[in-house]
Protein backbone atom coordinates (compact mmCIF):
# COMPACT_ATOMS: atom_id res chain seq x y z
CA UNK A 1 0.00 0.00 0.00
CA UNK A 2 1.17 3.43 -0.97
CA UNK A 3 0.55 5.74 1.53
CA UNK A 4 0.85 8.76 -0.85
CA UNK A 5 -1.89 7.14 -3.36
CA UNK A 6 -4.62 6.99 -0.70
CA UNK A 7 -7.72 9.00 -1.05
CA UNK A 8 -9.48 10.10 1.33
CA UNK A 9 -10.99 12.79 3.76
CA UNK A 10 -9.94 11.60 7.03
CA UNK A 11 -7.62 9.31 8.52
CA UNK A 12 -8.38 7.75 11.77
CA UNK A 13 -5.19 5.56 13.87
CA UNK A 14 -6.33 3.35 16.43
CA UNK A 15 -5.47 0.70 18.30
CA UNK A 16 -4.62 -0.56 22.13
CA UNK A 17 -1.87 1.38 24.33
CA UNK A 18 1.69 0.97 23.78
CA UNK A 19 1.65 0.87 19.61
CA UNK A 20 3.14 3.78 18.73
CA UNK A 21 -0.02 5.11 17.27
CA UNK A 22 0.72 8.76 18.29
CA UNK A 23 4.46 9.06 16.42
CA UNK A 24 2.94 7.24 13.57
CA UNK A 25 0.21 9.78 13.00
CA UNK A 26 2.62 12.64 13.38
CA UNK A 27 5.07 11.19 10.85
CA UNK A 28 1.97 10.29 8.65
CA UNK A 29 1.01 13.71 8.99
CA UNK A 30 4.13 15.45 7.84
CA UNK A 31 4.25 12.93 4.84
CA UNK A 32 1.03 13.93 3.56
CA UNK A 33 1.22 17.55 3.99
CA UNK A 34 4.64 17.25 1.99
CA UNK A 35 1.81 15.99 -0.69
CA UNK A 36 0.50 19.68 -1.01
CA UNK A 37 -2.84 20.40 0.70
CA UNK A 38 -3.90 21.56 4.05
CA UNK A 39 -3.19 18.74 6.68
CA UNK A 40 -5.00 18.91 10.57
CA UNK A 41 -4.08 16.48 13.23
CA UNK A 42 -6.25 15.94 15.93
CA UNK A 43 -5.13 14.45 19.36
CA UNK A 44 -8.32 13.40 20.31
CA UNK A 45 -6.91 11.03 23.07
CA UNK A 46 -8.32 11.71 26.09
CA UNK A 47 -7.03 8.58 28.06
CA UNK A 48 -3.10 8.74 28.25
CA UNK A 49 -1.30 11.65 29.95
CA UNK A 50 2.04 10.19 28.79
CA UNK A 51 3.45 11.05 25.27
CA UNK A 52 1.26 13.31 23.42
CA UNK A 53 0.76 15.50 20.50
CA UNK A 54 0.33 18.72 22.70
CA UNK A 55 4.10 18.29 23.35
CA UNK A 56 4.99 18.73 19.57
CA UNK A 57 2.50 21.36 18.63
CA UNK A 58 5.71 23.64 17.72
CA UNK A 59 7.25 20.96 15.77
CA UNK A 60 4.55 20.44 13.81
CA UNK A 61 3.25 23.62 13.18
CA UNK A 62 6.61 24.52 11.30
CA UNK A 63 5.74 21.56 8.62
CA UNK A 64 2.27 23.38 8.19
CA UNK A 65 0.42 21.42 10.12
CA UNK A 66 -2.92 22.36 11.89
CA UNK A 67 -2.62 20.57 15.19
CA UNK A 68 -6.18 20.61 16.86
CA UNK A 69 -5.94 19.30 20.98
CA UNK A 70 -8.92 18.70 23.34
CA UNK A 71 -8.69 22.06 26.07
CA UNK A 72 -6.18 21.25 29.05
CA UNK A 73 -9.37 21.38 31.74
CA UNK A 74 -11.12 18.52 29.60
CA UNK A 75 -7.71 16.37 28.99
CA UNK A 76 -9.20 13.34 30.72
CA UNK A 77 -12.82 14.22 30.63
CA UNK A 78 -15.15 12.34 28.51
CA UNK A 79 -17.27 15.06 26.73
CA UNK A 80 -18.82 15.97 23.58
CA UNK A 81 -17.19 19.04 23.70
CA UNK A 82 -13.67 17.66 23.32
CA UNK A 83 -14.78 17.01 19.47
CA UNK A 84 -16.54 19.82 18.58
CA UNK A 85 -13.71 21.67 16.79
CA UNK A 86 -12.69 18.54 14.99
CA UNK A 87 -16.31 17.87 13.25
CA UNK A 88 -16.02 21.64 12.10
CA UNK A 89 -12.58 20.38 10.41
CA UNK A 90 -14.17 17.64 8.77
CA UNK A 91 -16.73 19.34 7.35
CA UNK A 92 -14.21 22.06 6.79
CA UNK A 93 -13.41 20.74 2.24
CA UNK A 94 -10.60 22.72 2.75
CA UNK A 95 -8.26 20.20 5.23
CA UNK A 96 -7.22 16.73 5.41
CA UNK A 97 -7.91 15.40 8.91
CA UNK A 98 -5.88 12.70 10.96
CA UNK A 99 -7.28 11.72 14.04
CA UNK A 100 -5.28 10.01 17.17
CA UNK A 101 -7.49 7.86 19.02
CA UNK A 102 -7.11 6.93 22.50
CA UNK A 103 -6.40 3.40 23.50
CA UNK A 104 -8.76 0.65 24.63
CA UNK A 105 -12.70 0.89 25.11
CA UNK A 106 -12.99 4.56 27.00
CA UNK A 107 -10.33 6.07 23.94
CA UNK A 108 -12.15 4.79 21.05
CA UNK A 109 -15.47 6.19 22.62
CA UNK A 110 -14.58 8.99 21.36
CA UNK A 111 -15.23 8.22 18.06
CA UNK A 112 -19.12 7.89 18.34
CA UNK A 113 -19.06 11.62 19.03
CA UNK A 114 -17.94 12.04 15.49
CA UNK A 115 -20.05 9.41 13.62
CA UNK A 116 -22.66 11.79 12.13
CA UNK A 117 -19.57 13.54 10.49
CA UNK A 118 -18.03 10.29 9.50
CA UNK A 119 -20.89 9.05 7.72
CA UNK A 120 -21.00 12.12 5.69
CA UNK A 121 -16.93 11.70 4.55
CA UNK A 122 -14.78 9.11 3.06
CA UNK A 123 -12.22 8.11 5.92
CA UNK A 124 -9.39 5.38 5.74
CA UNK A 125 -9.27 3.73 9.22
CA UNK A 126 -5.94 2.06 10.44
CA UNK A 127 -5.50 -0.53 13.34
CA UNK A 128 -2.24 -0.16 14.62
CA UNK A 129 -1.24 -2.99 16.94
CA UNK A 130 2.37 -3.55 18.68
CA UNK A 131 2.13 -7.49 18.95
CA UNK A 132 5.38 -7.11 21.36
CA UNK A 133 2.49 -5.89 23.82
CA UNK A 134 1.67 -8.60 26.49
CA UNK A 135 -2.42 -8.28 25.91
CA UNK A 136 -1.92 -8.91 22.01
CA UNK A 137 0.84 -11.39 21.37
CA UNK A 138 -1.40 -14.10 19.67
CA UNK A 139 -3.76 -13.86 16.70
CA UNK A 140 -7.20 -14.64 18.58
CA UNK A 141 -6.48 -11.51 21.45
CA UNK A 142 -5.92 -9.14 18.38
CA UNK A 143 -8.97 -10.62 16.66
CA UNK A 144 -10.71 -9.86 20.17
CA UNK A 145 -9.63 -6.36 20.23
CA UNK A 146 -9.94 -5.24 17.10
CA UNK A 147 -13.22 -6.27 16.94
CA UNK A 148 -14.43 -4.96 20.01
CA UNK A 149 -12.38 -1.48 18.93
CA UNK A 150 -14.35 -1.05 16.00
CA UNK A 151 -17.57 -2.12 18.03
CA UNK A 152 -16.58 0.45 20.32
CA UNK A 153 -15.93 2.91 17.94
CA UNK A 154 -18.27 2.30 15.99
CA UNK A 155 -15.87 2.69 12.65
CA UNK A 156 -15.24 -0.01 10.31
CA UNK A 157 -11.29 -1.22 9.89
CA UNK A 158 -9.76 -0.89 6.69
CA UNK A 159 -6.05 -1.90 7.45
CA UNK A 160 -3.99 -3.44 10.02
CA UNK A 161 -0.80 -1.79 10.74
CA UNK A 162 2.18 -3.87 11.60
CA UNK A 163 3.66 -1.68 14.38
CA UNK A 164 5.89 -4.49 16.32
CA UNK A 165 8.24 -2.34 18.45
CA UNK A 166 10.43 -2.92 21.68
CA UNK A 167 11.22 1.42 21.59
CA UNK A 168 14.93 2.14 21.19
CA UNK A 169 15.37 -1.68 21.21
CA UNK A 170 13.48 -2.63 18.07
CA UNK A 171 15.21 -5.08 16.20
CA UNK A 172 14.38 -6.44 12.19
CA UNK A 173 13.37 -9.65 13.57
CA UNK A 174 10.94 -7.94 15.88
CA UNK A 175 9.18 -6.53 12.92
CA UNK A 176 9.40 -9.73 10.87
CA UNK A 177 8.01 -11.50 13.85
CA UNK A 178 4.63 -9.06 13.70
CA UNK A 179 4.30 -9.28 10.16
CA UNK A 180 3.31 -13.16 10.77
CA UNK A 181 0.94 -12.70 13.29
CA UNK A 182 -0.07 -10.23 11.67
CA UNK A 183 -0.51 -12.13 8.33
CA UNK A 184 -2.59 -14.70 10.34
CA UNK A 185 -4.69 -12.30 11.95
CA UNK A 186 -5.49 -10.84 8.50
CA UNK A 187 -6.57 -13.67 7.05
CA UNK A 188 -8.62 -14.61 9.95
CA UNK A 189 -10.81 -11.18 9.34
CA UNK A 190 -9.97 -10.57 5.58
CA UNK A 191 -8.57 -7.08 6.53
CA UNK A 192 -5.31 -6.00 4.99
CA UNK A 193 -2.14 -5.19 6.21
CA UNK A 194 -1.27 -1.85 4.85
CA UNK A 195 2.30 -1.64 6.12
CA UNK A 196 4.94 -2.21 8.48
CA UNK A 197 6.27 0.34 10.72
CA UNK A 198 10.18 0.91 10.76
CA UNK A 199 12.53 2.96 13.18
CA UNK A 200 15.22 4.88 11.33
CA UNK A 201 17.55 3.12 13.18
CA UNK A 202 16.87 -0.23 11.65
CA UNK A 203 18.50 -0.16 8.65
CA UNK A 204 18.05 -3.56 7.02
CA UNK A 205 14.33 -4.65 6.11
CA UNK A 206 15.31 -7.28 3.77
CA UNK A 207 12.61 -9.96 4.37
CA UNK A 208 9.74 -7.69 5.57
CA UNK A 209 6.45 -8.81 3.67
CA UNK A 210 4.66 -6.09 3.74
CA UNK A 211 5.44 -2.02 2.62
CA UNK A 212 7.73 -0.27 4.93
CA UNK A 213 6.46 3.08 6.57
CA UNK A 214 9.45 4.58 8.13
CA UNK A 215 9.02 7.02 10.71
CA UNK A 216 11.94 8.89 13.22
CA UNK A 217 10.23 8.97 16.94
CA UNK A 218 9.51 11.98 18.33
CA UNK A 219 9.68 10.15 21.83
CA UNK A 220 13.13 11.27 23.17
CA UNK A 221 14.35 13.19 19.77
CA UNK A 222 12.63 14.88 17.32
CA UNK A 223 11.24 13.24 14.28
CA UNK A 224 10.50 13.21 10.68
CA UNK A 225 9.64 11.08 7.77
CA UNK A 226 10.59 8.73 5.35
CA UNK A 227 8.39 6.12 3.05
CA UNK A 228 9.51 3.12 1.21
CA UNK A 229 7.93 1.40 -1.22
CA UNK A 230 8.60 -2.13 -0.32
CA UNK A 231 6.97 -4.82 -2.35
């Protein structure tokens, strides 16, 4: 999969804690506003007070990016309110919007305050699962999850992201290792994988199945972007 050849209005990563969902959409984000356009990305994760977009908003604003984040008062609050200013953007023709889910059940909640401007959009949704995680290290607890993510949701799934990672310790085998549970659990639910997710630092992906999507993490240094076409 191509990242630069997708189409669509919206962009929505999900997935459970840990993935690496957040650096993933910022490094998406930079890649398609160096498309051309108008590019928003929405931290709409209420749930983790760890690493978050709000910490980057300089960063990315200097790429051109309109970075949209829930008011400090209502960081953990479950509220309609917190996606107000996002449905404007989507119904705003002039912006591309990627969203950042929160993990788990209470994260992906979010989402149903934003179905009625969903439904009215094409969107491209991407699971992003870490199978280095201890919850999610066999095909039938990511077929739980993403299943009851999407329930949850109340989006549909369009791709699986292989986003096998160990942090600074991410090795190629680590990545190879996802790709084949990965592979498994894509057969089980006849989603695709859209591409695997590779550190700067890991030089080699001979062997890797699937496209490579490499990213520099913001966590600890700051980032940018790089995408290979690996088939």
């Amino acid at each position: 999969m191509k990242v630069e050849e997708l189409k669509s209005k919206v962009f929505i990563f999900l997935g459970p804690f840990g993935t690496g969902k957040t650096e993933l959409s910022m490094n998406f984000s930079m890649v398609r506003k160096r498309m051309g356009g108008e590019v928003a990305l929405a931290d709409i994760d209420i749930i983790s007070p760890y690493f978050r977009i709000r910490d980057f908003v300089g960063i990315l604003e200097e790429e051109g990016i309109k970075v949209i984040l829930p008011p400090l008062h209502l960081l953990h609050a479950d509220l309609p309110i917190i996606t107000a200013t996002v449905g404007g953007y989507i119904e705003n023709e002039k912006y591309e919007v990627i969203l950042d889910v929160g993990g788990e059940d209470d994260g992906v909640a979010v989402l149903g305050y934003l179905k009625r401007f969903l439904d009215e959009v094409d969107y491209t949704s991407f699971m992003v699962i870490n199978t280095k995680r201890p919850l999610y290290r066999d095909p039938e607890s990511i077929v739980e999850m993403v299943e009851r993510l999407s329930r949850k949701g109340r989006v549909r799934i369009d791709f699986l992201v292989n986003s096998t990672n160990l942090g600074g310790q991410t090795e190629i085998e680590d990545i190879r290792e996802g790709e084949k549970i990965l592979s498994i659990v894509s057969e089980r639910m006849k989603i695709p994988v859209g591409f695997s997710v590779v550190p700067d630092f890991v030089k080699d992906v001979k062997g890797l199945k699937y496209d490579v999507f490499r990213i520099r993490r913001f966590l600890g240094r700051i980032g940018g972007w790089a995408y290979e076409n690996h088939s």
